[in-house]
Protein backbone atom coordinates (compact mmCIF):
# COMPACT_ATOMS: atom_id res chain seq x y z
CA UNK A 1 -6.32 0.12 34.61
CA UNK A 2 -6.27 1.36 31.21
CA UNK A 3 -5.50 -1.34 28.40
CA UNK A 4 -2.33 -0.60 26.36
CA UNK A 5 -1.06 -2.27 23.08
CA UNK A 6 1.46 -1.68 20.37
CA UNK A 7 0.73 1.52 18.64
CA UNK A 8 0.15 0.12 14.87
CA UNK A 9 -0.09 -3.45 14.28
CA UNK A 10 -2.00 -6.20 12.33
CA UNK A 11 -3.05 -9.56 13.37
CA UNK A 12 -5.21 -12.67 13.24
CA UNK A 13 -7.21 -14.23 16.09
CA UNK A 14 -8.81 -17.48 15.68
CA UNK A 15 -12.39 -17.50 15.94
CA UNK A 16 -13.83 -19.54 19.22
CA UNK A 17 -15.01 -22.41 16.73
CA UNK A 18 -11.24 -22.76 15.39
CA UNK A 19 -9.79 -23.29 18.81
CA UNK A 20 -10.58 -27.17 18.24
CA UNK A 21 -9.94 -29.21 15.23
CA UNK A 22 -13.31 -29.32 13.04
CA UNK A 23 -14.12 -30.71 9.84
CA UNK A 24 -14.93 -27.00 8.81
CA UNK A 25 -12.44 -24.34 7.51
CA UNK A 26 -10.50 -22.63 10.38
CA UNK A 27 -11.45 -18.86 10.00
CA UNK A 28 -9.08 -15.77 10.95
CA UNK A 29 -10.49 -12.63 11.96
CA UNK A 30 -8.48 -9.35 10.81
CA UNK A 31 -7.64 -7.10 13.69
CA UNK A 32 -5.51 -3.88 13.65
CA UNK A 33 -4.30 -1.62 16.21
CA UNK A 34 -3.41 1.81 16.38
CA UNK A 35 -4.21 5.29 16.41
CA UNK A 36 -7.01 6.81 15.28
CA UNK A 37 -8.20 10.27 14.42
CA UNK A 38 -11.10 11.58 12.90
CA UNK A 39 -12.44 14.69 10.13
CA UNK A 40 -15.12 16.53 9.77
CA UNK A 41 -17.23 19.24 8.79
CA UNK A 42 -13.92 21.11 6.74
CA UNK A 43 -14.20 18.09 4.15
CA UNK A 44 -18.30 17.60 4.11
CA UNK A 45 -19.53 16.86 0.13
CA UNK A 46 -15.93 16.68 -1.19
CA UNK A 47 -14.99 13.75 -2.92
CA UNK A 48 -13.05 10.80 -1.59
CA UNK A 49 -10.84 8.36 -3.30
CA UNK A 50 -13.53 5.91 -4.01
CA UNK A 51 -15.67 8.51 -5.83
CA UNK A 52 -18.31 8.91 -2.83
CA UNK A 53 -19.16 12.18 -1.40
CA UNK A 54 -17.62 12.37 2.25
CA UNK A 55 -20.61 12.81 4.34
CA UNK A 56 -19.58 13.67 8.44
CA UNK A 57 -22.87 12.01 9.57
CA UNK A 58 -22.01 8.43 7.74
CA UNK A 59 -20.34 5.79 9.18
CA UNK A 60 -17.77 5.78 6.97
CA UNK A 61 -13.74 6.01 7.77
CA UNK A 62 -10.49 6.28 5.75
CA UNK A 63 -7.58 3.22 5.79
CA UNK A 64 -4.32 3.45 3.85
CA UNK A 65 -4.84 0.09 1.75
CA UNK A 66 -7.89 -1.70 2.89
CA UNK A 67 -10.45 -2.39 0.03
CA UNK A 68 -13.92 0.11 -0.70
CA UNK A 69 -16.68 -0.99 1.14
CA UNK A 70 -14.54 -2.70 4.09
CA UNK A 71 -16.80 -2.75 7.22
CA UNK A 72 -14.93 -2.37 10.17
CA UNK A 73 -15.89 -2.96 14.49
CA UNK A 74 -13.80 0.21 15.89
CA UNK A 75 -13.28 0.13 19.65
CA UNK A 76 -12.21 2.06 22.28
CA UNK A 77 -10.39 0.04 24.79
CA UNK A 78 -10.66 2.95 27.11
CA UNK A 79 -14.48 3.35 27.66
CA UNK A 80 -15.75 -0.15 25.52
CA UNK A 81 -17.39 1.74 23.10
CA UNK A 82 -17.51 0.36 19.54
CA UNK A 83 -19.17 1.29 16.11
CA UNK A 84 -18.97 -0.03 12.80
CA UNK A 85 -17.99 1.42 9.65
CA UNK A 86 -17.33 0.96 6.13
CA UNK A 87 -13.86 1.80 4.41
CA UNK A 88 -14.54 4.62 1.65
CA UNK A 89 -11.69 7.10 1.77
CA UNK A 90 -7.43 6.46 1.84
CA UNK A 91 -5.21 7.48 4.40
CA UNK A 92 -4.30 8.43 7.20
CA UNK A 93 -0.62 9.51 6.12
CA UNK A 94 0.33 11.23 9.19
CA UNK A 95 1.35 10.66 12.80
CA UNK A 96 1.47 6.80 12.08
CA UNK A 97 -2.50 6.50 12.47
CA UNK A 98 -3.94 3.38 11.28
CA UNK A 99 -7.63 5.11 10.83
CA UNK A 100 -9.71 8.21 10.32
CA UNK A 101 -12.88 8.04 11.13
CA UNK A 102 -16.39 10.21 9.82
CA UNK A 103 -17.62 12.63 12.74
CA UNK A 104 -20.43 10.81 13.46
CA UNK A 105 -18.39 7.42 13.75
CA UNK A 106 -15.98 9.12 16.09
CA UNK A 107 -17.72 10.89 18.50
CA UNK A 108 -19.05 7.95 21.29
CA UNK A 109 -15.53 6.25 20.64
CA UNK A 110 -14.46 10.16 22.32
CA UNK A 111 -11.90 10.57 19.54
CA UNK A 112 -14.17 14.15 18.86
CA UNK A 113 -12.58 15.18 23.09
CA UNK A 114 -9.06 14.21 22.27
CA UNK A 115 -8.21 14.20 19.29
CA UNK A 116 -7.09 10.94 18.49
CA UNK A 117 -7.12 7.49 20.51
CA UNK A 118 -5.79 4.30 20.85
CA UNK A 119 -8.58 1.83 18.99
CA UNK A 120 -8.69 -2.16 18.12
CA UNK A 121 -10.51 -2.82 14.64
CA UNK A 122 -11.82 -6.33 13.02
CA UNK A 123 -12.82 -6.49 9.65
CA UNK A 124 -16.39 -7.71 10.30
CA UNK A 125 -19.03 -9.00 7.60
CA UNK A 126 -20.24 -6.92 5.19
CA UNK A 127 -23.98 -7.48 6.09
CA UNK A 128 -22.90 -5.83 9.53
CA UNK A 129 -25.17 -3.23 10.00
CA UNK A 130 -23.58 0.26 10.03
CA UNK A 131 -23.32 2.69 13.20
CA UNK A 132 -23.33 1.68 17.16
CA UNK A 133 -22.64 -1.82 18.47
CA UNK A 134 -21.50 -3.87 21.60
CA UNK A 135 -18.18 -4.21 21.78
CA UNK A 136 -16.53 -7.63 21.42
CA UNK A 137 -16.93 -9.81 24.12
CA UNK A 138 -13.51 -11.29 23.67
CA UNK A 139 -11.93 -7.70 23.56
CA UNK A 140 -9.20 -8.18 26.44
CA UNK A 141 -7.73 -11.93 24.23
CA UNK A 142 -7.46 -9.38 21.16
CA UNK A 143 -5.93 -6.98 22.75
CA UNK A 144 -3.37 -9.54 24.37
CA UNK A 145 -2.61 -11.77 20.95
CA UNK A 146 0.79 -11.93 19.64
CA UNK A 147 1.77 -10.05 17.12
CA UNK A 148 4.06 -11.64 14.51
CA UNK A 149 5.66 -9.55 12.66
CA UNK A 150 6.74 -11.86 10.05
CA UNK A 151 3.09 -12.64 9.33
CA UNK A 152 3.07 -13.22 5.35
CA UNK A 153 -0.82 -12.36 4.53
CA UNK A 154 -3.94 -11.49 6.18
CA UNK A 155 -7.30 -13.49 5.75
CA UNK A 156 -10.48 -12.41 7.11
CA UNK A 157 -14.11 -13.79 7.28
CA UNK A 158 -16.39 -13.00 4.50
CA UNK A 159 -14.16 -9.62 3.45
CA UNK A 160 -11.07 -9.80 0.76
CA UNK A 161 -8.17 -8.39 1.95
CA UNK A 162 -4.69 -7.87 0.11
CA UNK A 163 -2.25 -10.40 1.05
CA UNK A 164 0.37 -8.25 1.31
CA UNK A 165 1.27 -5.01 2.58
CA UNK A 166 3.54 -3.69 -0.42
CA UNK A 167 6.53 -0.87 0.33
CA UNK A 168 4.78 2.39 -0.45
CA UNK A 169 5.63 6.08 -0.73
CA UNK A 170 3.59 8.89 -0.57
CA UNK A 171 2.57 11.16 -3.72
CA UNK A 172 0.15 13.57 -4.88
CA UNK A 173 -2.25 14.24 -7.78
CA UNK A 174 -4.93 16.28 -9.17
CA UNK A 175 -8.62 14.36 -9.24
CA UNK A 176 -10.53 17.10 -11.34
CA UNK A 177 -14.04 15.01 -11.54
CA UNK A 178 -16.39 11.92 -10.99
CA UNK A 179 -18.49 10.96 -14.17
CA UNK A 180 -21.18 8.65 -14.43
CA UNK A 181 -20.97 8.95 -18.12
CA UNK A 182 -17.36 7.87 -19.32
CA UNK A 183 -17.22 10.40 -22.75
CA UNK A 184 -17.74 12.90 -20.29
CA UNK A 185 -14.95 11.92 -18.58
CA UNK A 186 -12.75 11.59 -21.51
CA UNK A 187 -14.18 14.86 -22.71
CA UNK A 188 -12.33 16.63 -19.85
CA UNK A 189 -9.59 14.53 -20.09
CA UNK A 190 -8.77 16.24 -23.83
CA UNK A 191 -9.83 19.43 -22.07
CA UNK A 192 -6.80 19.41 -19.45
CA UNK A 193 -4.45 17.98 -22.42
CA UNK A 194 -5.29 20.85 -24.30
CA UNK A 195 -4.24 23.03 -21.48
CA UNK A 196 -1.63 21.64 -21.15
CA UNK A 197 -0.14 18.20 -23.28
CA UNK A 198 2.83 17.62 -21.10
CA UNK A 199 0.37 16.52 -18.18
CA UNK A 200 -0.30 12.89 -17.39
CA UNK A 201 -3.96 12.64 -17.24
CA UNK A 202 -5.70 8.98 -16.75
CA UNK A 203 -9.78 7.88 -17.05
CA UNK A 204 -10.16 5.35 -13.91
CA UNK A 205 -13.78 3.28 -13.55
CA UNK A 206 -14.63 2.25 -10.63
CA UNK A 207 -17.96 -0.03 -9.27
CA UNK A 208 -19.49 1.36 -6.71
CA UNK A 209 -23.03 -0.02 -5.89
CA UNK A 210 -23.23 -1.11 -9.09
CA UNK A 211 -22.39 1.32 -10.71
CA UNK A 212 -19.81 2.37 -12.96
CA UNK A 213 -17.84 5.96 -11.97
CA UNK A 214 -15.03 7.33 -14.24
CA UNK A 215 -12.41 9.31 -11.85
CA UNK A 216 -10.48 12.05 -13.81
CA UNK A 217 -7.22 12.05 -12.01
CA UNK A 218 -4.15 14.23 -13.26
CA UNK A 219 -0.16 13.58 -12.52
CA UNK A 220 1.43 11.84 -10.08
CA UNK A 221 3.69 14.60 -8.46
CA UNK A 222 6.29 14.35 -6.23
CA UNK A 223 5.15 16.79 -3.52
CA UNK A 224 1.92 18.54 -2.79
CA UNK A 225 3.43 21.89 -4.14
CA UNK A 226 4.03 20.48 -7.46
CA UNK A 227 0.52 19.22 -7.55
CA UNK A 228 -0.78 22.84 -6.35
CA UNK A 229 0.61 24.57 -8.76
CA UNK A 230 -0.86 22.48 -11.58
CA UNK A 231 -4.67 22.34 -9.72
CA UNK A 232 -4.07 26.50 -9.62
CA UNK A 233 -3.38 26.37 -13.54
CA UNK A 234 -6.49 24.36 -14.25
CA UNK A 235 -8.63 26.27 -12.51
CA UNK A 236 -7.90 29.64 -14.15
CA UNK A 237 -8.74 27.50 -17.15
CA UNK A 238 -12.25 26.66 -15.38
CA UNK A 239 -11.69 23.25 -14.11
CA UNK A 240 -11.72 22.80 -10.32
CA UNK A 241 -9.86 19.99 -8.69
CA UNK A 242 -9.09 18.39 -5.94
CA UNK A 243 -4.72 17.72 -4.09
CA UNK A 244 -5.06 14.23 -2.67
CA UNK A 245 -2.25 12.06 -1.14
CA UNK A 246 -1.81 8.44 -2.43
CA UNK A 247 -0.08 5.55 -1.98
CA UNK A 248 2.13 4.80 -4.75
CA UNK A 249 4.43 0.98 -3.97
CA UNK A 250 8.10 1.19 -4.19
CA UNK A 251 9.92 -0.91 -6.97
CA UNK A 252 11.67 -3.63 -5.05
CA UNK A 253 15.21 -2.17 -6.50
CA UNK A 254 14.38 1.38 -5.25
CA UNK A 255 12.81 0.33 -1.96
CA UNK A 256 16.77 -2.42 -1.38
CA UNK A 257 18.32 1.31 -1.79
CA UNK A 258 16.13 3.03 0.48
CA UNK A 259 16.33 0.89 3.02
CA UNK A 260 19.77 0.71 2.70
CA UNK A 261 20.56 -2.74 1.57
């Protein structure tokens, strides 16, 4: 009989060490649930919102809030397959999926058949080696654990995780380049301001592997047509971009009106 559970929710398991009082720290164990999808060959060498090339034939997947360089245990209820893979990319921001996952990542979980799945994830070590793996052996008590949806925080072994899960909306920009060298960066940040002055145009650096990348992002528009528009303009001007959809968190005032209060 197939295993069923709430389409998208988060919780914490004890691990079988905490189940008994101990002298130790009692350790919690991340574990969402949900749908997950995957992408492929249509977005192979383009950049993702960490500044890494997406690469279909890495274990890598995309998660809406979860830090870089997450490593997650994916399972399929349905036929016990797992793998493990390491958070690189943001999103999904449609159908209410919790996860997209890298070709290569998504085909034994059968996600590459159908589409998208139901899946259970942990937030594993990051020393957990990449790819294939034996699902957990504890996979029918994760599956049943109460969810509370009241839960304040998340903690997780060995892996930092935000402690909240802020309101958010969704919103587009413009990310026109990834430079190892930051005056390039800022070079092409006077570029687009030249092209236009009235655009909001921001430098980020980000760590990756030790290293230092500076992400040339432009705007934060309201809808993807607004952010078109403006890629379209650059690139007459010879600078190729990039629409993504972030995450932006609602002000607490704004997100009292939305929500009706």
């Amino acid at each position: 009989m197939p295993l069923a559970f709430p389409q998208t929710a988060f919780a914490t398991r004890l691990s079988d060490d905490d189940k008994a009082p101990t002298a130790t720290a009692r350790k919690k164990v991340v574990v969402l649930r949900g749908r997950a999808s995957w992408y492929g060959i249509q977005h192979q060498g383009l950049p993702t919102s960490s500044g890494e090339r997406f690469d279909r034939n890495k274990y890598t997947a995309a998660h809406k809030t979860l830090p870089f360089n997450t490593r997650l245990r994916v399972t399929n209820p349905q036929n016990g397959k797992s793998v493990v893979v390491r958070v690189t990319d943001r999103g999904p921001f449609r159908h209410q999926r919790i996860l997209d996952l890298a070709e290569i990542a998504a085909r034994p979980l059968g996600i590459i058949q159908q589409g998208a799945i139901s899946v259970v994830a942990e937030v594993v070590p990051e020393t957990t080696p990449l790819g294939p793996t034996d699902a957990p052996e504890d996979l029918a008590e994760i599956l049943n654990d109460t969810i509370d949806p009241e839960m304040p925080s998340l903690a997780t072994t060995e892996t930092s995780v935000p402690t909240t899960l802020p309101a958010s909306t969704a919103a587009y920009v413009v990310q026109t380049g990834t430079f190892g060298s930051a005056l390039n960066a800022q070079n092409q940040l006077t570029k687009i301001q030249s092209i236009n002055s009235k655009l909001v145009v921001t430098v980020t650096p980000e760590t990756m592997n030790g290293k230092v990348l500076n992400r040339v992002v432009v705007g934060q528009f309201a809808n993807r047509k607004a952010a078109e528009a403006v890629r379209r303009q650059l690139q007459l001007r010879g600078i190729t971009g990039l629409v993504r959809q972030i995450q932006v968190p609602i002000e607490p005032a704004a997100h009292a009106v939305a929500a009706g209060r």
